[in-house]
PDB file of N, CA and C in Angstrom:
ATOM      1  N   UNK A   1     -13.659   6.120 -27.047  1.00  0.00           N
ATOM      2  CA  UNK A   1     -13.171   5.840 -25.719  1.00  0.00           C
ATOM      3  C   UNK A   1     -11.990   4.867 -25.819  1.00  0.00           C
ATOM      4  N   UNK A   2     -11.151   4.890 -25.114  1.00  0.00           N
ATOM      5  CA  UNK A   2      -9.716   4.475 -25.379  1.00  0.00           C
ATOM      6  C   UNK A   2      -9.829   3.106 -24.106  1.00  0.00           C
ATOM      7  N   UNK A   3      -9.382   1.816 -24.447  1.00  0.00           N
ATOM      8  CA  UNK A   3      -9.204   1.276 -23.522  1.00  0.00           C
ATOM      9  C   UNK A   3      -8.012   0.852 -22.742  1.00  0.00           C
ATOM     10  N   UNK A   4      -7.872   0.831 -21.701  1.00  0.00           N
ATOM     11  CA  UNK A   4      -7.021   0.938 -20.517  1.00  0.00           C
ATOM     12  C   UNK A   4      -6.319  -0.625 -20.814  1.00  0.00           C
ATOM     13  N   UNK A   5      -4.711  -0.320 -20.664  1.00  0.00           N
ATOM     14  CA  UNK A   5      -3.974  -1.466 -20.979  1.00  0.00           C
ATOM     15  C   UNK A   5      -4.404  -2.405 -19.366  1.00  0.00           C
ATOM     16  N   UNK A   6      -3.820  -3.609 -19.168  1.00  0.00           N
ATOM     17  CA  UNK A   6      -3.710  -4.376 -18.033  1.00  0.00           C
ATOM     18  C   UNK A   6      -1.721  -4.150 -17.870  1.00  0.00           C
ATOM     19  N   UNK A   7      -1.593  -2.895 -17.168  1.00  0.00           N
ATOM     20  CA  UNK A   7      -0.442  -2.817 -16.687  1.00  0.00           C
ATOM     21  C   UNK A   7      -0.867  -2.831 -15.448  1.00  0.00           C
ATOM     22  N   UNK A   8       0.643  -2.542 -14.526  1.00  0.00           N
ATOM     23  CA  UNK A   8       0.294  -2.619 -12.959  1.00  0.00           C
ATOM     24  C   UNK A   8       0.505  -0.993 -12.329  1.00  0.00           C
ATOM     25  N   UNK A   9      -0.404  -0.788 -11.701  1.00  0.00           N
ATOM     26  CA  UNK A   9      -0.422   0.812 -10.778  1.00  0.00           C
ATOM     27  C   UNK A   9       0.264   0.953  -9.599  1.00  0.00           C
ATOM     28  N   UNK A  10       1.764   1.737  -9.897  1.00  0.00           N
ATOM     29  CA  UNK A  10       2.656   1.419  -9.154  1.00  0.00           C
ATOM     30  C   UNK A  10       1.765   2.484  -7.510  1.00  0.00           C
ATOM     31  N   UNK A  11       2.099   2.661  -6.571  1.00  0.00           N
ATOM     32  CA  UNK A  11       2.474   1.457  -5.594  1.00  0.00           C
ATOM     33  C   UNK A  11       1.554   0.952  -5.179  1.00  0.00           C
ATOM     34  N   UNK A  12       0.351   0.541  -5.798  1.00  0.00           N
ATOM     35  CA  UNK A  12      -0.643  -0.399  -5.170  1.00  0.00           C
ATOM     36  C   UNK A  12      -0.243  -1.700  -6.025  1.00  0.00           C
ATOM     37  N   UNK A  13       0.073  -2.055  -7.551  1.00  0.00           N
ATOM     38  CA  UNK A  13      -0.048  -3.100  -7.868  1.00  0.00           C
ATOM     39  C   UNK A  13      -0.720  -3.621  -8.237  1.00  0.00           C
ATOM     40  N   UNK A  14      -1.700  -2.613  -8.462  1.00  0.00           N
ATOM     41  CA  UNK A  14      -3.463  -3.483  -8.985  1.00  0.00           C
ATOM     42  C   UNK A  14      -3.186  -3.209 -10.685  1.00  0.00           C
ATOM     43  N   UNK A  15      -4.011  -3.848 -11.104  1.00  0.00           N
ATOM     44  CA  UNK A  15      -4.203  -3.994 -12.736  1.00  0.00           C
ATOM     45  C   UNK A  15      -4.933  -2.304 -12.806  1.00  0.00           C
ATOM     46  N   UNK A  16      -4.400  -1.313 -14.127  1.00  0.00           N
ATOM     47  CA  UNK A  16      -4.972  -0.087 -14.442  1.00  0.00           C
ATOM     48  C   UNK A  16      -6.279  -0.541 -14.940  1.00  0.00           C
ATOM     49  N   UNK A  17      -6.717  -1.744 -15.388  1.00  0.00           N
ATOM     50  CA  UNK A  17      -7.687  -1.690 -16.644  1.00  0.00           C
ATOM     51  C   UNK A  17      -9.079  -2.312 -15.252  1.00  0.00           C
ATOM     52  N   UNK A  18      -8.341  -3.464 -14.413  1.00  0.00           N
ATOM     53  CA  UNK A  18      -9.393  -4.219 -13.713  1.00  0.00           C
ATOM     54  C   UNK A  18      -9.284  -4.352 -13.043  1.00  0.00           C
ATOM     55  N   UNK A  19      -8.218  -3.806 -12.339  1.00  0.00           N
ATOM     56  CA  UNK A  19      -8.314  -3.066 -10.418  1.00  0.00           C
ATOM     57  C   UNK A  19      -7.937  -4.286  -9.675  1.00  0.00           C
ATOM     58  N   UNK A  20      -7.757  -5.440 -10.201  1.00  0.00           N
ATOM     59  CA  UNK A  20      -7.285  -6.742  -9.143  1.00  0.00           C
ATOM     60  C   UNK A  20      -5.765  -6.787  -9.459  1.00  0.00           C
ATOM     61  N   UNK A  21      -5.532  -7.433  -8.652  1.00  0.00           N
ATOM     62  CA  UNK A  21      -3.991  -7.686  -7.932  1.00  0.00           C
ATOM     63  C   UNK A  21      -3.358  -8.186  -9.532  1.00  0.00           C
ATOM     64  N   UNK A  22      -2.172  -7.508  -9.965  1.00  0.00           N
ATOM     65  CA  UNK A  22      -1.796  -7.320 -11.234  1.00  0.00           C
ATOM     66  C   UNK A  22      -0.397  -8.259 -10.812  1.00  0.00           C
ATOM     67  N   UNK A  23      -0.102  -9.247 -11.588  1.00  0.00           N
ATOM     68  CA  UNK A  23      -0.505  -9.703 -12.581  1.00  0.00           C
ATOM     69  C   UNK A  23      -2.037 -10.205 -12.758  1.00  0.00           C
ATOM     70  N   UNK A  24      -2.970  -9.625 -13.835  1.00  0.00           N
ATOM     71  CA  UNK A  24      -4.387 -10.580 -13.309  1.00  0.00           C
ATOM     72  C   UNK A  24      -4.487 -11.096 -15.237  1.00  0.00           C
ATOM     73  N   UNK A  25      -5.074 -11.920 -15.146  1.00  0.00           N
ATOM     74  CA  UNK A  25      -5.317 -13.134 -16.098  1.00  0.00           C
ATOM     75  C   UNK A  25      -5.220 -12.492 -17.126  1.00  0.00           C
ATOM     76  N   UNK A  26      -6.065 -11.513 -17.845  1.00  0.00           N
ATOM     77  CA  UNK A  26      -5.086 -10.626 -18.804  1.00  0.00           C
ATOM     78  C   UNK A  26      -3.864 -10.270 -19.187  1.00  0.00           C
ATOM     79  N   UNK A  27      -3.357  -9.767 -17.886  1.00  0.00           N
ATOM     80  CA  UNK A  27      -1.894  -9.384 -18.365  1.00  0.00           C
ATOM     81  C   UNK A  27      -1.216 -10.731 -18.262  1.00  0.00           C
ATOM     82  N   UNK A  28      -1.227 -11.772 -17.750  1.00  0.00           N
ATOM     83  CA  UNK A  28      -0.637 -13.154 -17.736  1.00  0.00           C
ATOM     84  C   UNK A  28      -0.696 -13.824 -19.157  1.00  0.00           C
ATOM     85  N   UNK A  29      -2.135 -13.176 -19.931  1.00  0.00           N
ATOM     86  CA  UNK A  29      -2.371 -13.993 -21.098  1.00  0.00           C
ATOM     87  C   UNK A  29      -1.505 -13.671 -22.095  1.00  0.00           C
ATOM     88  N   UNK A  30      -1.319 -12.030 -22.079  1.00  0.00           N
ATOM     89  CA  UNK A  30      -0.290 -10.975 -22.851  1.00  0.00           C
ATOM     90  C   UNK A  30       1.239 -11.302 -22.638  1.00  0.00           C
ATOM     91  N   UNK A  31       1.459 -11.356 -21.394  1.00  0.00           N
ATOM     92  CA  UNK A  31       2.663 -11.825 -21.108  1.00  0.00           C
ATOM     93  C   UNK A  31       3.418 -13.121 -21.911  1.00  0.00           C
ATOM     94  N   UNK A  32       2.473 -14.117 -21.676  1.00  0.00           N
ATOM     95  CA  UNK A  32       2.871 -15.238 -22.218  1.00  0.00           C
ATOM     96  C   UNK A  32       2.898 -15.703 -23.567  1.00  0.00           C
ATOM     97  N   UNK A  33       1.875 -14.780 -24.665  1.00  0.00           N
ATOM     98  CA  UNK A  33       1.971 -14.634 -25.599  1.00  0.00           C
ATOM     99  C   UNK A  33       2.824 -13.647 -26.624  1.00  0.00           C
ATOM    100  N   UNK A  34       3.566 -12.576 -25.781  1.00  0.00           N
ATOM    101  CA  UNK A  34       4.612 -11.868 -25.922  1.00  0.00           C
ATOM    102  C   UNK A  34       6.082 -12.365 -25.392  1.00  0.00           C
ATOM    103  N   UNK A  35       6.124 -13.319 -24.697  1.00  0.00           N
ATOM    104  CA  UNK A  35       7.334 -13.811 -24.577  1.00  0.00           C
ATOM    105  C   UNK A  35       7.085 -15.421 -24.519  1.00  0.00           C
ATOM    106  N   UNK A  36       6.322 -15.878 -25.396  1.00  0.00           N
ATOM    107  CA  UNK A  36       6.342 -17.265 -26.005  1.00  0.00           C
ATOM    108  C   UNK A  36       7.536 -18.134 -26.253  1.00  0.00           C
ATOM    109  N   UNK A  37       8.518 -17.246 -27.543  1.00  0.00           N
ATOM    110  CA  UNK A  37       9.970 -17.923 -27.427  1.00  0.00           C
ATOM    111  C   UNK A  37      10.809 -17.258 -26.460  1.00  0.00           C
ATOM    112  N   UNK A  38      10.381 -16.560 -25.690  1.00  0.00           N
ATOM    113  CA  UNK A  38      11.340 -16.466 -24.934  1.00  0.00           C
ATOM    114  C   UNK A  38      11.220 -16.300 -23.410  1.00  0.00           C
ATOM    115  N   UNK A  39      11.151 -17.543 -23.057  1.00  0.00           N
ATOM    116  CA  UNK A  39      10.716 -17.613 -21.468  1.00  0.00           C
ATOM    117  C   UNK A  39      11.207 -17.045 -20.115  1.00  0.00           C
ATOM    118  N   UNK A  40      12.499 -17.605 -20.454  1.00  0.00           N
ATOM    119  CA  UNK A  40      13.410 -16.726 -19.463  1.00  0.00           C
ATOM    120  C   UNK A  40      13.284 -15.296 -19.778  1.00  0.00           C
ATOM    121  N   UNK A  41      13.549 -14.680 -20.819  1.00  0.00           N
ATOM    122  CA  UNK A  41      13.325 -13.157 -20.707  1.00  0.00           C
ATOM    123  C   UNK A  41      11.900 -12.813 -19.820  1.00  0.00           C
ATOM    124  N   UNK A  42      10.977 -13.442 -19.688  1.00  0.00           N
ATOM    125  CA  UNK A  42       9.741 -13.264 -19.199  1.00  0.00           C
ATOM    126  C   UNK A  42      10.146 -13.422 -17.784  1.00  0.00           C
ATOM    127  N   UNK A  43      10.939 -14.125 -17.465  1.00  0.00           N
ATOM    128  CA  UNK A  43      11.147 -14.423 -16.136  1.00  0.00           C
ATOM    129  C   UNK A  43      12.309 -13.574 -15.324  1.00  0.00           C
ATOM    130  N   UNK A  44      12.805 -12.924 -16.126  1.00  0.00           N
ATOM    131  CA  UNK A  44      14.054 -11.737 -15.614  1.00  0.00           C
ATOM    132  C   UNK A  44      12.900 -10.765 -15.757  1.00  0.00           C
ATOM    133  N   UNK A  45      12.010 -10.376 -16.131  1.00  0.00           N
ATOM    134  CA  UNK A  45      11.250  -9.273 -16.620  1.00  0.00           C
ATOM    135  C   UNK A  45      10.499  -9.310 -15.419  1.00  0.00           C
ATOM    136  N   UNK A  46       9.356  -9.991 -14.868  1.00  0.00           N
ATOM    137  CA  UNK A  46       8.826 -10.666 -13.540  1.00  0.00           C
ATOM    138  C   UNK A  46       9.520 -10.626 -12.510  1.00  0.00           C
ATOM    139  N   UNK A  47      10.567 -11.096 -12.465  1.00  0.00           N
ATOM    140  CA  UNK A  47      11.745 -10.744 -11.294  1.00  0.00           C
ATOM    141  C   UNK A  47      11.822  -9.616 -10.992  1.00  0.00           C
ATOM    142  N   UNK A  48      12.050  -8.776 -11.895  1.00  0.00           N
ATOM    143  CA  UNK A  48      12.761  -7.140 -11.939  1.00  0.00           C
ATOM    144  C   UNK A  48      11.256  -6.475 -11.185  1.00  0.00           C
ATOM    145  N   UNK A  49      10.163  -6.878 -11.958  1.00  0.00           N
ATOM    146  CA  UNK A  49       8.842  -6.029 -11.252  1.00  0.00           C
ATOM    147  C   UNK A  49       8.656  -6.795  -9.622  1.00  0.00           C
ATOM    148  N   UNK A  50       8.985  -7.954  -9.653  1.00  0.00           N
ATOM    149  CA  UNK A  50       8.811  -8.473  -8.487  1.00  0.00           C
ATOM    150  C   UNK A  50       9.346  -7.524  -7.091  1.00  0.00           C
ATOM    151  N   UNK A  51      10.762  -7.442  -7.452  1.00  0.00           N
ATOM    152  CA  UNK A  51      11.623  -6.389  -6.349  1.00  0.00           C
ATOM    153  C   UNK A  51      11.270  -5.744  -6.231  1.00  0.00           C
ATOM    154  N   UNK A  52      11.005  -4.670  -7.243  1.00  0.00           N
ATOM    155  CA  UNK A  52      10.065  -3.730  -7.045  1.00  0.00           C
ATOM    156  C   UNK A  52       9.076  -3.358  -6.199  1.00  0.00           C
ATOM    157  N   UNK A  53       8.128  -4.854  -6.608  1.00  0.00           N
ATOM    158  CA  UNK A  53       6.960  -4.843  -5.749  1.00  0.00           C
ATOM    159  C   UNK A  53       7.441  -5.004  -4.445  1.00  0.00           C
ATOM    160  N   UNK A  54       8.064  -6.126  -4.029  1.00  0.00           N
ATOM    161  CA  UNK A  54       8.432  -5.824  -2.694  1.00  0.00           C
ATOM    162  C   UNK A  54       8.553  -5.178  -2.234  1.00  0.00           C
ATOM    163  N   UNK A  55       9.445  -3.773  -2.241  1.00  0.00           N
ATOM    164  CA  UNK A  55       9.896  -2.832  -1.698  1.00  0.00           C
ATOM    165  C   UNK A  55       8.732  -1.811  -1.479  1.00  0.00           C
ATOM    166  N   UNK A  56       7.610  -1.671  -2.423  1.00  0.00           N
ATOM    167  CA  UNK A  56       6.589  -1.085  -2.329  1.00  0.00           C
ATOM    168  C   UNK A  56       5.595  -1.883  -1.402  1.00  0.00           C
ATOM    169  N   UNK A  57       5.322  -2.536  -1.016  1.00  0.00           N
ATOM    170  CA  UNK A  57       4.460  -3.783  -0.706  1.00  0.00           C
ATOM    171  C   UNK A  57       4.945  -4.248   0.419  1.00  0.00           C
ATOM    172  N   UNK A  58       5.774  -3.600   1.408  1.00  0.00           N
ATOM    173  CA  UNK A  58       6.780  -4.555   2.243  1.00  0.00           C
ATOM    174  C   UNK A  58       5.666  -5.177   3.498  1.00  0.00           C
ATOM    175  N   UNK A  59       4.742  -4.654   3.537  1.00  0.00           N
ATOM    176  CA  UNK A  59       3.893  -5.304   4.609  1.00  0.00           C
ATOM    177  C   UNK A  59       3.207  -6.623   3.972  1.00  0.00           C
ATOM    178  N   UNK A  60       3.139  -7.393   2.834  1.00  0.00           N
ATOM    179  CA  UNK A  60       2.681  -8.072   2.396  1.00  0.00           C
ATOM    180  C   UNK A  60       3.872  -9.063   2.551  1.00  0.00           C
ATOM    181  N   UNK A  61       3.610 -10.305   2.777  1.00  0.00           N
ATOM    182  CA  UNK A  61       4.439 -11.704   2.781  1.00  0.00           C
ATOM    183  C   UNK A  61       5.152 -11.718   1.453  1.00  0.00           C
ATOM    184  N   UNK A  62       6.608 -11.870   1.157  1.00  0.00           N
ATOM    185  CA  UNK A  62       7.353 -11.512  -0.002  1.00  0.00           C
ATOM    186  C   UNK A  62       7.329 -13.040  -0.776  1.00  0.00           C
ATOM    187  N   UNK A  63       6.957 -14.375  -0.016  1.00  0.00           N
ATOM    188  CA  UNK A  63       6.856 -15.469  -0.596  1.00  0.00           C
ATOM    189  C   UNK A  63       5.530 -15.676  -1.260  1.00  0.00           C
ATOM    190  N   UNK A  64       4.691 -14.745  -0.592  1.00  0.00           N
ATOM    191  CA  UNK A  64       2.776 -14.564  -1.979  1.00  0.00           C
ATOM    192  C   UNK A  64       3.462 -13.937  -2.923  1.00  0.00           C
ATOM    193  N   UNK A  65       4.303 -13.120  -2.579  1.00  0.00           N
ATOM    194  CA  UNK A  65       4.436 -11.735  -4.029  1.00  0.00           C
ATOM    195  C   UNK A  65       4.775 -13.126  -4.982  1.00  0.00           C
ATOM    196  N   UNK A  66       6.189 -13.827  -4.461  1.00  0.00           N
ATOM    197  CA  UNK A  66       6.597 -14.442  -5.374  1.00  0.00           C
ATOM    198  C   UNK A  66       6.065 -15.375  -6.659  1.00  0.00           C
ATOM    199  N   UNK A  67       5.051 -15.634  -5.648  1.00  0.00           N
ATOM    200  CA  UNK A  67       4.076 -16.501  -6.919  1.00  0.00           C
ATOM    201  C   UNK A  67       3.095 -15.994  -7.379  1.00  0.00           C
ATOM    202  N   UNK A  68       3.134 -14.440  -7.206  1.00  0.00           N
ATOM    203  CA  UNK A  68       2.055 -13.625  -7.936  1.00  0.00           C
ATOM    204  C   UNK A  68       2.796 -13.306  -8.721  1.00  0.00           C
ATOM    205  N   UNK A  69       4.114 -13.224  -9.013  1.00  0.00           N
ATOM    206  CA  UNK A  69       4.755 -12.446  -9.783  1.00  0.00           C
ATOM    207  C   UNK A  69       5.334 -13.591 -10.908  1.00  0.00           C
ATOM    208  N   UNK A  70       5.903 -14.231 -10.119  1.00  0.00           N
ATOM    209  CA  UNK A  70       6.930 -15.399 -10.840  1.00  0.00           C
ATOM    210  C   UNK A  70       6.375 -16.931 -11.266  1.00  0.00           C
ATOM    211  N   UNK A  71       5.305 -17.108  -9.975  1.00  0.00           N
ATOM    212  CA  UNK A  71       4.963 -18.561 -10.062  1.00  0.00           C
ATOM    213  C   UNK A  71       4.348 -19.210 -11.005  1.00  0.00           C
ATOM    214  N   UNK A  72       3.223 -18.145 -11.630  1.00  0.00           N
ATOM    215  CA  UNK A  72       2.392 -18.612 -12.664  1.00  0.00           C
ATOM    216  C   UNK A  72       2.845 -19.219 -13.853  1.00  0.00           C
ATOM    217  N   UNK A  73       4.364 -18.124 -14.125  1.00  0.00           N
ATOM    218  CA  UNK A  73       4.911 -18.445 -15.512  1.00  0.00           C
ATOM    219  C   UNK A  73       6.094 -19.462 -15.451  1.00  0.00           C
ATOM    220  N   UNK A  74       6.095 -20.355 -14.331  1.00  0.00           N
ATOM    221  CA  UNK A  74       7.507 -20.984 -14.763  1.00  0.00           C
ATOM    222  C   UNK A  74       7.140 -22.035 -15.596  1.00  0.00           C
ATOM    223  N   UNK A  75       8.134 -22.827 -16.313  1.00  0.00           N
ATOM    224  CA  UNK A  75       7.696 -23.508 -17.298  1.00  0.00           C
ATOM    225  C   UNK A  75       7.007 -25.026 -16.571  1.00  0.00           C
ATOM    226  N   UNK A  76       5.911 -25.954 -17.016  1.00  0.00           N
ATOM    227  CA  UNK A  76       5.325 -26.717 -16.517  1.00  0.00           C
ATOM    228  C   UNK A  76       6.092 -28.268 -17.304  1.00  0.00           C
TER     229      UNK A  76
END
């Protein structure tokens, strides 16, 4: 049995693997450990899905998307 990555299911946005609102703690963990040295690329990468999401998502408040998308990873 093959297991299901934690990408996002375009146009709902949910995680393929665990059905919650994607980015979910998995793919955040992957994320950040795949773009470790390189932060900003992580953050043009997040951006780009962000718009995205918006445009799919437009009934949802675009300032939640933002920190579902962007907020988690800025640098602390």
């Amino acid at each position: 049995m093959r297991r299901r990555e934690h990408l996002p299911s375009r146009p709902t946005w949910r995680c393929q693997a665990c059905g919650i609102a994607w980015p979910c703690s998995s793919a955040k963990l992957r994320l950040l450990a795949e773009y470790r040295e390189d932060r900003a690329a992580l953050m043009i990468y997040l951006t780009t899905l962000h718009t995205e999401a918006v445009e799919q998502l437009a009934e949802l408040d675009s300032v939640n998307l933002a920190e579902r998308f962007t907020g988690w990873a800025r640098a602390r």
